[in-house]
PDB file of N, CA and C in Angstrom:
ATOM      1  N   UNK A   1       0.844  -1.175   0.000  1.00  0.00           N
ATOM      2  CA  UNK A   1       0.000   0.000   0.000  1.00  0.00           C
ATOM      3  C   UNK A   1       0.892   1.242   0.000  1.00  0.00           C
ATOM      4  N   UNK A   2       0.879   2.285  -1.009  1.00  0.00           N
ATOM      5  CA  UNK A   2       1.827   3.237  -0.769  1.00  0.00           C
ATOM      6  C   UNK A   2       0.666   4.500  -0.876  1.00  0.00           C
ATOM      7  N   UNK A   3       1.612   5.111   0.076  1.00  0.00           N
ATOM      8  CA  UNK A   3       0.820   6.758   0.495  1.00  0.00           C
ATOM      9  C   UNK A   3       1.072   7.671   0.105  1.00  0.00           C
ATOM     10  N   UNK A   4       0.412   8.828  -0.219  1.00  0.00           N
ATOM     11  CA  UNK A   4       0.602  10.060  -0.792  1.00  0.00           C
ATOM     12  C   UNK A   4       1.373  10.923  -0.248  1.00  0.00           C
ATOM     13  N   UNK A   5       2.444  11.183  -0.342  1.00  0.00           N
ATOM     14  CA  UNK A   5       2.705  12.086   0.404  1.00  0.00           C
ATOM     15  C   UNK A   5       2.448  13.176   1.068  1.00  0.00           C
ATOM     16  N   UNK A   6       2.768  13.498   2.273  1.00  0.00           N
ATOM     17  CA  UNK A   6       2.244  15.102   2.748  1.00  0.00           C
ATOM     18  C   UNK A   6       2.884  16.322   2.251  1.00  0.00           C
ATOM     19  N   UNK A   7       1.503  16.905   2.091  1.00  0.00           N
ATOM     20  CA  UNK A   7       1.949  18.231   1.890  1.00  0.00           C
ATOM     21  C   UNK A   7       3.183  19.012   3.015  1.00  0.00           C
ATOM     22  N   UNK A   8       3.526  19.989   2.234  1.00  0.00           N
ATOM     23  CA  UNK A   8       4.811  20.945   3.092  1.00  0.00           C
ATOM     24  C   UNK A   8       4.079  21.901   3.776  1.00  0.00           C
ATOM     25  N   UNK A   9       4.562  22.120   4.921  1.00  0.00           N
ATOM     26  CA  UNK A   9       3.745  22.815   6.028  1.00  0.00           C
ATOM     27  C   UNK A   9       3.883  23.822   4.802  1.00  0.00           C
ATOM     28  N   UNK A  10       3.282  25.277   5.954  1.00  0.00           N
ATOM     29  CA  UNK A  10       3.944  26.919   5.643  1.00  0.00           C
ATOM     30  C   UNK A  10       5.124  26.749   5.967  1.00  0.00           C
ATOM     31  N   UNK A  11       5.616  26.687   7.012  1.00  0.00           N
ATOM     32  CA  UNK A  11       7.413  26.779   7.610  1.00  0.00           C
ATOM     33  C   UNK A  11       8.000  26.268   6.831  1.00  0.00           C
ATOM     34  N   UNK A  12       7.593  25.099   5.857  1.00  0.00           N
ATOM     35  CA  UNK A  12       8.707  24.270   4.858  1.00  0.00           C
ATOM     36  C   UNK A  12       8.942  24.885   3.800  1.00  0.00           C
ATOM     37  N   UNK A  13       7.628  25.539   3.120  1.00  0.00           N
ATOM     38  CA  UNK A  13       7.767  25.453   2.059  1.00  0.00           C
ATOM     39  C   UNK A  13       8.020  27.593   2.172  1.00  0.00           C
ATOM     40  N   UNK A  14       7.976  27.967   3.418  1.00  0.00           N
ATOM     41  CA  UNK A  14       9.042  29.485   3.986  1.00  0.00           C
ATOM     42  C   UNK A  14      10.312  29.181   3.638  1.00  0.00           C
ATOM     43  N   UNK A  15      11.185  28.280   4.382  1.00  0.00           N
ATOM     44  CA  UNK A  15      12.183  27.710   4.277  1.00  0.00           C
ATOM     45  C   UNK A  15      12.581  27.500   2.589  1.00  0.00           C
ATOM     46  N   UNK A  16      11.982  26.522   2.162  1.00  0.00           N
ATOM     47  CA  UNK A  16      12.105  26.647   0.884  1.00  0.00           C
ATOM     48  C   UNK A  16      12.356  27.776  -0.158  1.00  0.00           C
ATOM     49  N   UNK A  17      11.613  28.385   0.202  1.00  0.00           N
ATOM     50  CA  UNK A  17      11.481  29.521  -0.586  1.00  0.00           C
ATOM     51  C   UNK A  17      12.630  30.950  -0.327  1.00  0.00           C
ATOM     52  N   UNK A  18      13.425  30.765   0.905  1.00  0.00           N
ATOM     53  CA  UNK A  18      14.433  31.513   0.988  1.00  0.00           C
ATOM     54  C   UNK A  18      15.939  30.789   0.430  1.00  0.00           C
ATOM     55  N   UNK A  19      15.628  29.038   0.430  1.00  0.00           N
ATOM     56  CA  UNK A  19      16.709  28.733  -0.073  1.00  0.00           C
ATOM     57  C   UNK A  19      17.074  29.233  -1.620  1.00  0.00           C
ATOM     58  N   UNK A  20      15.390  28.647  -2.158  1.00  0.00           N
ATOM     59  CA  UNK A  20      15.699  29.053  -3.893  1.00  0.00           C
ATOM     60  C   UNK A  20      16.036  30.863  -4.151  1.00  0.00           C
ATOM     61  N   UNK A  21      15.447  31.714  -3.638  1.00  0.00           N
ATOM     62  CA  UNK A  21      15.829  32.882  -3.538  1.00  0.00           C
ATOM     63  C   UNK A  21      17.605  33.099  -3.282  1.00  0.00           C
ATOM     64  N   UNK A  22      17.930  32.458  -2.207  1.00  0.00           N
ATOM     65  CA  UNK A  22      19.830  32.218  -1.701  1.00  0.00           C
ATOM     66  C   UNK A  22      20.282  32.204  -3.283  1.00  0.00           C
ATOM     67  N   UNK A  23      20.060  30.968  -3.764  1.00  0.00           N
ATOM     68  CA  UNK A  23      20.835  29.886  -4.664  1.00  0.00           C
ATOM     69  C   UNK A  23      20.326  31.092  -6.138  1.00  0.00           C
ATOM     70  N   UNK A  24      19.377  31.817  -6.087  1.00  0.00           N
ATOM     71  CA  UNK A  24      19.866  32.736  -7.494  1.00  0.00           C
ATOM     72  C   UNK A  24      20.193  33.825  -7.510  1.00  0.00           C
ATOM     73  N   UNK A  25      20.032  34.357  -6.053  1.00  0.00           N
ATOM     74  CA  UNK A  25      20.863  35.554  -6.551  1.00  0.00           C
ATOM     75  C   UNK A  25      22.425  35.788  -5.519  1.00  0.00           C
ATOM     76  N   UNK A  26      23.305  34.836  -5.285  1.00  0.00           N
ATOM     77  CA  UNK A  26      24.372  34.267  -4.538  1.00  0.00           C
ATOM     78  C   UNK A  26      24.819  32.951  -5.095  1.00  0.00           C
ATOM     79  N   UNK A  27      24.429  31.996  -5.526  1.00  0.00           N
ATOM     80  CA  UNK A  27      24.610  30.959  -5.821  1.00  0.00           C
ATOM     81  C   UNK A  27      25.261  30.100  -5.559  1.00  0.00           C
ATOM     82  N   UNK A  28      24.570  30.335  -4.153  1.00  0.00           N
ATOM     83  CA  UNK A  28      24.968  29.805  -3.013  1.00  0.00           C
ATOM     84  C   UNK A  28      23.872  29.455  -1.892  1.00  0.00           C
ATOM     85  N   UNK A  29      23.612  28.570  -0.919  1.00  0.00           N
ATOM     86  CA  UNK A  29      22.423  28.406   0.096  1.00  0.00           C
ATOM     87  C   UNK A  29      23.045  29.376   1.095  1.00  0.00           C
ATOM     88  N   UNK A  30      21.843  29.638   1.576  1.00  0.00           N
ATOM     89  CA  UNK A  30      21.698  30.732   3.269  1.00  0.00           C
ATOM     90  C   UNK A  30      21.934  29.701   4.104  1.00  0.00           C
ATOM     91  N   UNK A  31      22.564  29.996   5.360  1.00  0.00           N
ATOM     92  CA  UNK A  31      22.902  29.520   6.261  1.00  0.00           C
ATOM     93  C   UNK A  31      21.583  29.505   7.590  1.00  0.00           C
ATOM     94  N   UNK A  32      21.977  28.823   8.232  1.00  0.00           N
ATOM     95  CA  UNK A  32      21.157  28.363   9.274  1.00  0.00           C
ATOM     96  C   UNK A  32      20.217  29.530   9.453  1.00  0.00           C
ATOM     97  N   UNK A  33      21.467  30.279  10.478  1.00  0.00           N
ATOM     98  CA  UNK A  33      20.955  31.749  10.862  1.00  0.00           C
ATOM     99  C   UNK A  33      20.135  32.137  10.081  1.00  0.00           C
ATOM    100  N   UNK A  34      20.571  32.716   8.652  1.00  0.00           N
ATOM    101  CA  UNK A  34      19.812  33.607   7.494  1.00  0.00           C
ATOM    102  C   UNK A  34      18.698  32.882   7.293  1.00  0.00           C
ATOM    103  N   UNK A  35      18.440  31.712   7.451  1.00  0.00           N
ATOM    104  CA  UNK A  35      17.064  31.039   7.090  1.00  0.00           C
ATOM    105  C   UNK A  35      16.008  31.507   8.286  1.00  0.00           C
ATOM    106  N   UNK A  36      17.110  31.204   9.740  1.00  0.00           N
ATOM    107  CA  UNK A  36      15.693  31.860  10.964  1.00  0.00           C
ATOM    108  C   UNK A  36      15.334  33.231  11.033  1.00  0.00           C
ATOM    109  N   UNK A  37      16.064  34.077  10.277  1.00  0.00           N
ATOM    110  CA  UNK A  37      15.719  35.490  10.301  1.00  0.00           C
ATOM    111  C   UNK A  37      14.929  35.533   9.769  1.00  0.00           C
ATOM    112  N   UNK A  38      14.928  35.139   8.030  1.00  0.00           N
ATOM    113  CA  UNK A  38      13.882  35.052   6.836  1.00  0.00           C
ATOM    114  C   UNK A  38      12.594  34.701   7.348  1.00  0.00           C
ATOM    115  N   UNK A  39      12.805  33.456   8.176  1.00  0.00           N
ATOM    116  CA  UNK A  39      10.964  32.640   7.979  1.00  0.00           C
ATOM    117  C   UNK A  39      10.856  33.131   9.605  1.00  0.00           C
ATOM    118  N   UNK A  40      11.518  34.021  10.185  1.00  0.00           N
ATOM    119  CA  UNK A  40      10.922  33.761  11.714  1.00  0.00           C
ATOM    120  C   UNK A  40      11.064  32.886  13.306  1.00  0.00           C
ATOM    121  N   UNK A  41      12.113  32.488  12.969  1.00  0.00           N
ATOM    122  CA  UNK A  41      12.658  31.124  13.209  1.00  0.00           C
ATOM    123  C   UNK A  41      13.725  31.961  14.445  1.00  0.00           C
ATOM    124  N   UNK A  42      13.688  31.537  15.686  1.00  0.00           N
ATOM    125  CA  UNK A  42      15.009  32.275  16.483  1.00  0.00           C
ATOM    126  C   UNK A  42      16.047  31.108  17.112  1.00  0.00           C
ATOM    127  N   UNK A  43      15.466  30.149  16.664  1.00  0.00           N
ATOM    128  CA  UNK A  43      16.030  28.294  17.371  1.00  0.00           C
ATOM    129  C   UNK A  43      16.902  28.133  16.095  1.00  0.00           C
ATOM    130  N   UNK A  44      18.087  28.038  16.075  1.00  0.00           N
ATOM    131  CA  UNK A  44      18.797  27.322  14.787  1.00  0.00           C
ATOM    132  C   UNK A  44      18.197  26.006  14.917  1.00  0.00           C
ATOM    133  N   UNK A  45      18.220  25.148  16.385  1.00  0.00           N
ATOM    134  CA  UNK A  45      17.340  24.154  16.262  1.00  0.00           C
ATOM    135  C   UNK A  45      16.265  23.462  15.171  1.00  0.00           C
ATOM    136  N   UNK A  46      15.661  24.716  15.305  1.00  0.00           N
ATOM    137  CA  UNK A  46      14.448  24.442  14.544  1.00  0.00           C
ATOM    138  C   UNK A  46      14.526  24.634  13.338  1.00  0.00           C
ATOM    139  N   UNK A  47      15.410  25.160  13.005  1.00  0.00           N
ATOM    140  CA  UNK A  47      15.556  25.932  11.326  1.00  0.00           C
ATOM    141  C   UNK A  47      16.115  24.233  10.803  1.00  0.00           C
ATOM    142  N   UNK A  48      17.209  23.928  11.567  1.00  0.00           N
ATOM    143  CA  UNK A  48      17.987  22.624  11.432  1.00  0.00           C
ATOM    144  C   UNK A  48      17.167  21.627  11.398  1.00  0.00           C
ATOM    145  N   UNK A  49      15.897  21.399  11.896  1.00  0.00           N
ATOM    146  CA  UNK A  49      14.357  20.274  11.977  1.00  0.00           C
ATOM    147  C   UNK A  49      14.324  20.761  10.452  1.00  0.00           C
ATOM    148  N   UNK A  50      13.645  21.312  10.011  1.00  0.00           N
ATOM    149  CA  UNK A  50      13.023  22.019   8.891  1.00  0.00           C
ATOM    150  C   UNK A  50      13.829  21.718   7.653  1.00  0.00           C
ATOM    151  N   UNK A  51      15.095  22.052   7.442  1.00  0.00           N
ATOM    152  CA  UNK A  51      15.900  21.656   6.838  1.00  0.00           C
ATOM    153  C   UNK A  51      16.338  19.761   6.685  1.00  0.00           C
ATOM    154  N   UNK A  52      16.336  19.392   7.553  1.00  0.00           N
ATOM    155  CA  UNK A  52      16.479  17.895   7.571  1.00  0.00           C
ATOM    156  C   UNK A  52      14.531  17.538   6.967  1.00  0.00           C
ATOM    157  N   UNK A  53      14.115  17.507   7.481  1.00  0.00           N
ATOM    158  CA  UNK A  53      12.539  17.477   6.911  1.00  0.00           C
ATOM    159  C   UNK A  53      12.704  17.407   5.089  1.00  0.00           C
ATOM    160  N   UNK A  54      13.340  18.589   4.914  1.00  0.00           N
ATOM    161  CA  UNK A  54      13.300  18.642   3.329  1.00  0.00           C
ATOM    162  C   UNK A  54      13.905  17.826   2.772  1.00  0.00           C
ATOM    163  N   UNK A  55      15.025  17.702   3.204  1.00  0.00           N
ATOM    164  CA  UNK A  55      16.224  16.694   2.805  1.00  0.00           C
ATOM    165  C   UNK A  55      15.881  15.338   3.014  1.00  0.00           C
ATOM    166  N   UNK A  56      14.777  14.855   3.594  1.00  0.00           N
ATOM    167  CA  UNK A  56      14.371  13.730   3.604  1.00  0.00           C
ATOM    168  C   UNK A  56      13.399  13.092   2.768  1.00  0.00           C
ATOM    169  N   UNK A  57      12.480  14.270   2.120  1.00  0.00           N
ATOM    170  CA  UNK A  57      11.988  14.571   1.202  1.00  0.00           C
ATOM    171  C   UNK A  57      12.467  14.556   0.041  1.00  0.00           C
ATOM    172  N   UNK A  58      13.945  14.855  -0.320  1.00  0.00           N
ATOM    173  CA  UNK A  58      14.384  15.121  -1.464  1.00  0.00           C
ATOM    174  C   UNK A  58      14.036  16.091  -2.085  1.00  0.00           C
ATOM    175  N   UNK A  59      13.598  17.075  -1.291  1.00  0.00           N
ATOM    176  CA  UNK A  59      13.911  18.442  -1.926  1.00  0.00           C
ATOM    177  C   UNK A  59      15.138  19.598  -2.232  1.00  0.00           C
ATOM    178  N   UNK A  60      15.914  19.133  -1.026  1.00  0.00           N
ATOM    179  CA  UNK A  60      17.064  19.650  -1.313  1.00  0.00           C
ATOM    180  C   UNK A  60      18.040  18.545  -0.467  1.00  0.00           C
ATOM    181  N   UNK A  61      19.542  18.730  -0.659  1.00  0.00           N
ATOM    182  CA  UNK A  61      20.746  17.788  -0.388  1.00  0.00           C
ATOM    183  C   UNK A  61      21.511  18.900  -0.256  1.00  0.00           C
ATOM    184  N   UNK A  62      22.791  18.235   0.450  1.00  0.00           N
ATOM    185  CA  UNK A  62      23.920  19.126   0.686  1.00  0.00           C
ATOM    186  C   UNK A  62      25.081  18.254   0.050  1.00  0.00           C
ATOM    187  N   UNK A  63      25.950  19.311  -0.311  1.00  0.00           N
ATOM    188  CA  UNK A  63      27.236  18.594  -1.105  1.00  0.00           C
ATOM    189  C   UNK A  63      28.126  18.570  -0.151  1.00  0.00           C
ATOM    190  N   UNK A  64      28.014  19.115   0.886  1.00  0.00           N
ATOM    191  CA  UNK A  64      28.831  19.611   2.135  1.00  0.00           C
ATOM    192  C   UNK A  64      28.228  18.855   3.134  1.00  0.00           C
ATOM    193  N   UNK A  65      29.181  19.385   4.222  1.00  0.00           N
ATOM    194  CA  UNK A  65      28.802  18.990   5.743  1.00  0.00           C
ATOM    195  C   UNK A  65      27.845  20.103   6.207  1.00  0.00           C
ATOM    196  N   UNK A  66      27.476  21.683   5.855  1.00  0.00           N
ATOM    197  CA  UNK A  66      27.317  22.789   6.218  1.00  0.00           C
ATOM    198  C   UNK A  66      25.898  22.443   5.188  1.00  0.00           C
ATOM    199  N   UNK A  67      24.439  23.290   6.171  1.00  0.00           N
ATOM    200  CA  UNK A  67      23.602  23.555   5.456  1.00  0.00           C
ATOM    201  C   UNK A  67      23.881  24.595   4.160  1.00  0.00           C
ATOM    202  N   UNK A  68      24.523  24.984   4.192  1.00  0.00           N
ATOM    203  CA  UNK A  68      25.087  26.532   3.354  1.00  0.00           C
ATOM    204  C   UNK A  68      25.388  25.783   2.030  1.00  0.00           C
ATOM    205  N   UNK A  69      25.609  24.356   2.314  1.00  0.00           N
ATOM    206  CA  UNK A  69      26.192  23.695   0.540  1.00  0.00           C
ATOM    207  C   UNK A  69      25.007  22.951  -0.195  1.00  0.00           C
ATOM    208  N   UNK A  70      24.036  23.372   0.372  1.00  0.00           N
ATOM    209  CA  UNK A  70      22.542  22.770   0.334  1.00  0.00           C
ATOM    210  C   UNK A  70      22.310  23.254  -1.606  1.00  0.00           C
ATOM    211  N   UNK A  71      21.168  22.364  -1.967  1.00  0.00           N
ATOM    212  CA  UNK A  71      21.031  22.259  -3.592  1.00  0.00           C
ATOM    213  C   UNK A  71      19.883  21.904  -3.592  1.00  0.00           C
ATOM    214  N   UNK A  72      18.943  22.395  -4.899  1.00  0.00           N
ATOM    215  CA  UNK A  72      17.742  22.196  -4.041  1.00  0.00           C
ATOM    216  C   UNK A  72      17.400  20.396  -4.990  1.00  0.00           C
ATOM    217  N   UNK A  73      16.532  19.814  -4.745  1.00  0.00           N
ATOM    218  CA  UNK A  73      16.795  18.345  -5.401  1.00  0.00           C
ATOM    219  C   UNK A  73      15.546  18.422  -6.591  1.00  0.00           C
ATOM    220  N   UNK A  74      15.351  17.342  -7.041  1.00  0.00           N
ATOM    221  CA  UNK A  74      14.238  17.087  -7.986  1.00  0.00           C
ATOM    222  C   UNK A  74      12.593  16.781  -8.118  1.00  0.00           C
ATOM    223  N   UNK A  75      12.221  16.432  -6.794  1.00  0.00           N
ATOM    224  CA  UNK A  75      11.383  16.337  -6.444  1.00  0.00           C
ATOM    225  C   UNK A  75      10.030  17.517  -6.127  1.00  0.00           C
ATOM    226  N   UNK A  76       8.719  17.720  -6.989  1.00  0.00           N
ATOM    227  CA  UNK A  76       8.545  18.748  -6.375  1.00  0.00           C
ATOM    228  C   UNK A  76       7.456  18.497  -5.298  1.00  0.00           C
ATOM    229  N   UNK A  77       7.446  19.961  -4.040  1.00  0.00           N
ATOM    230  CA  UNK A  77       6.499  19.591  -3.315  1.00  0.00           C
ATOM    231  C   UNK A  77       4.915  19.530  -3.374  1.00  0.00           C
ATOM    232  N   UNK A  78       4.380  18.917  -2.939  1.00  0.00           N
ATOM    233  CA  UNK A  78       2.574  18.282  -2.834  1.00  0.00           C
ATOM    234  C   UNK A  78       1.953  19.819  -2.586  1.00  0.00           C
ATOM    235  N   UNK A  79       0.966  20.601  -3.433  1.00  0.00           N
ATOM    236  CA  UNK A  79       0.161  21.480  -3.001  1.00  0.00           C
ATOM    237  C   UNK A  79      -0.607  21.059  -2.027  1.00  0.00           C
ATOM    238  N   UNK A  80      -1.403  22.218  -0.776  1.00  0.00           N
ATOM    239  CA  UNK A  80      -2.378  22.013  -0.659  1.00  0.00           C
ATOM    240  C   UNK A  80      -3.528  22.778  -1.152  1.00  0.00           C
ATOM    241  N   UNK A  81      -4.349  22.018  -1.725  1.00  0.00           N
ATOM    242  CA  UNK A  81      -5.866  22.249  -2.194  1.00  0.00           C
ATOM    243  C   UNK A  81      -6.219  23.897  -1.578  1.00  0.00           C
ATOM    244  N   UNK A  82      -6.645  24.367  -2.135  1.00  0.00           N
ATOM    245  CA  UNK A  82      -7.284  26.033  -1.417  1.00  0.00           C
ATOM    246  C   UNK A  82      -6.857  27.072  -0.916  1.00  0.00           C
ATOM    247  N   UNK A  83      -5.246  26.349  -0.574  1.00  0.00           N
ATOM    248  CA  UNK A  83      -4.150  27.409  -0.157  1.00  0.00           C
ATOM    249  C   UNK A  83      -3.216  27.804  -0.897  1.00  0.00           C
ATOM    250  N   UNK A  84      -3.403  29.277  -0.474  1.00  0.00           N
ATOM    251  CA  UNK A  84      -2.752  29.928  -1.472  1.00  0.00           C
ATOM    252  C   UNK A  84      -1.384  30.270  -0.978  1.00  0.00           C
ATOM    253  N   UNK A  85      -0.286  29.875  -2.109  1.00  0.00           N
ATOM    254  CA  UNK A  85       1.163  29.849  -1.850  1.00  0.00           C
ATOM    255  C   UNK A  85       1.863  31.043  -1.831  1.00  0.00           C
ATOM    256  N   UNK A  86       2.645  31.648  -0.902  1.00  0.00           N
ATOM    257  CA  UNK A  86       3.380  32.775  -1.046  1.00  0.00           C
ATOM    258  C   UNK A  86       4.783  32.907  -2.232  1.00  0.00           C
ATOM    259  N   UNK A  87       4.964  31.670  -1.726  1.00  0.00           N
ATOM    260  CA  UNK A  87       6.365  31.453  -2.964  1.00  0.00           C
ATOM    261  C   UNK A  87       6.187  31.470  -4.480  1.00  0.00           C
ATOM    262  N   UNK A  88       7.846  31.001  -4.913  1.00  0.00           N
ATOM    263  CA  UNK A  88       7.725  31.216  -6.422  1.00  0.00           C
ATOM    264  C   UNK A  88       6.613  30.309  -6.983  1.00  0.00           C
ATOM    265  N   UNK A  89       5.281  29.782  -7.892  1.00  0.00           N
ATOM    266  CA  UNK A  89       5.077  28.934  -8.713  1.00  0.00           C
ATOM    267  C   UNK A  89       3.906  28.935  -7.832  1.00  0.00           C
ATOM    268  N   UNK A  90       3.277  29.529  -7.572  1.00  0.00           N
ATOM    269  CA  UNK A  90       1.839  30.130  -6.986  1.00  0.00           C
ATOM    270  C   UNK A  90       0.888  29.801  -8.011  1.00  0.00           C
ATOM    271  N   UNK A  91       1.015  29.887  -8.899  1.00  0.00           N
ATOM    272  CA  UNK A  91       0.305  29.723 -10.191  1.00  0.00           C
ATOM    273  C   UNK A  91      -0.566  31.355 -11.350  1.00  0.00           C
ATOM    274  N   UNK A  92      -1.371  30.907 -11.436  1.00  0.00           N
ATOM    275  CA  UNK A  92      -1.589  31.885 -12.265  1.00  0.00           C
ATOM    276  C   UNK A  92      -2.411  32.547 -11.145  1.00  0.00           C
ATOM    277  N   UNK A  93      -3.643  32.004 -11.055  1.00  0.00           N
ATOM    278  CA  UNK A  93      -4.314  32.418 -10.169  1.00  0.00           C
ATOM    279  C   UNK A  93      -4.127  32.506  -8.546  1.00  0.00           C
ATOM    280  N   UNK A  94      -2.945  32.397  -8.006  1.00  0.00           N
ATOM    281  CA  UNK A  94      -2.408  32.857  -7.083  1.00  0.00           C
ATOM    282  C   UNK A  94      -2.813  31.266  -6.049  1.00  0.00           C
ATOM    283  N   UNK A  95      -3.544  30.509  -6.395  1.00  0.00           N
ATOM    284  CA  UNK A  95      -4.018  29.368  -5.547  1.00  0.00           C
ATOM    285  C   UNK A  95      -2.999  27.872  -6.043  1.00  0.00           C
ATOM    286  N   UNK A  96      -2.192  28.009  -7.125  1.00  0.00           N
ATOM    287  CA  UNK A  96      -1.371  26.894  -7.403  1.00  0.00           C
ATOM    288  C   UNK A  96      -2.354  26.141  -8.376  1.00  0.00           C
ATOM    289  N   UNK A  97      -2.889  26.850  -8.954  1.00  0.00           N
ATOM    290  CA  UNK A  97      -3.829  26.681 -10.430  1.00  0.00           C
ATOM    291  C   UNK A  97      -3.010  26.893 -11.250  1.00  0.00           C
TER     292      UNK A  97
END
């Protein structure tokens, strides 16, 4: 029996969305810190949950030991239905239509 995957919280797909922002105009990933400033985040802890989350996902990998060498991967993430996305690929109609 295989399951659908879950959707990406808000915080993930926050997270997300400051990495791909990092990686084009630096071309390079944000670091721990710069990610908890971005989404709100004051726990590197937690920024570090969030980040492993993705990476388990296969959304992004690191070439490094350092979140900072992070890439984002191939996989894309699961919309949810009715909510409307802040990030890049929102769609036309702003709902991921």
């Amino acid at each position: 029996m295989s399951r659908e995957p879950r959707p990406l919280t808000a915080r993930q797909e926050a997270v997300l969305a400051v990495i791909r922002s990092s990686l084009a105009e630096r071309g390079h990933g944000p670091t721990v810190r710069e990610i908890g400033e971005r989404v709100g985040l004051s726990s590197t802890s937690s920024v570090a949950h969030q980040l492993g989350r993705l990476e388990a996902r296969g959304l992004i990998s690191r070439t490094g030991r350092d979140w900072s060498t992070c890439v984002l991967g191939e996989e894309q993430p699961v919309r949810r239905p009715g909510l409307r996305s802040r990030g890049p690929g929102g769609g036309v109609d702003g709902y991921g239509r």
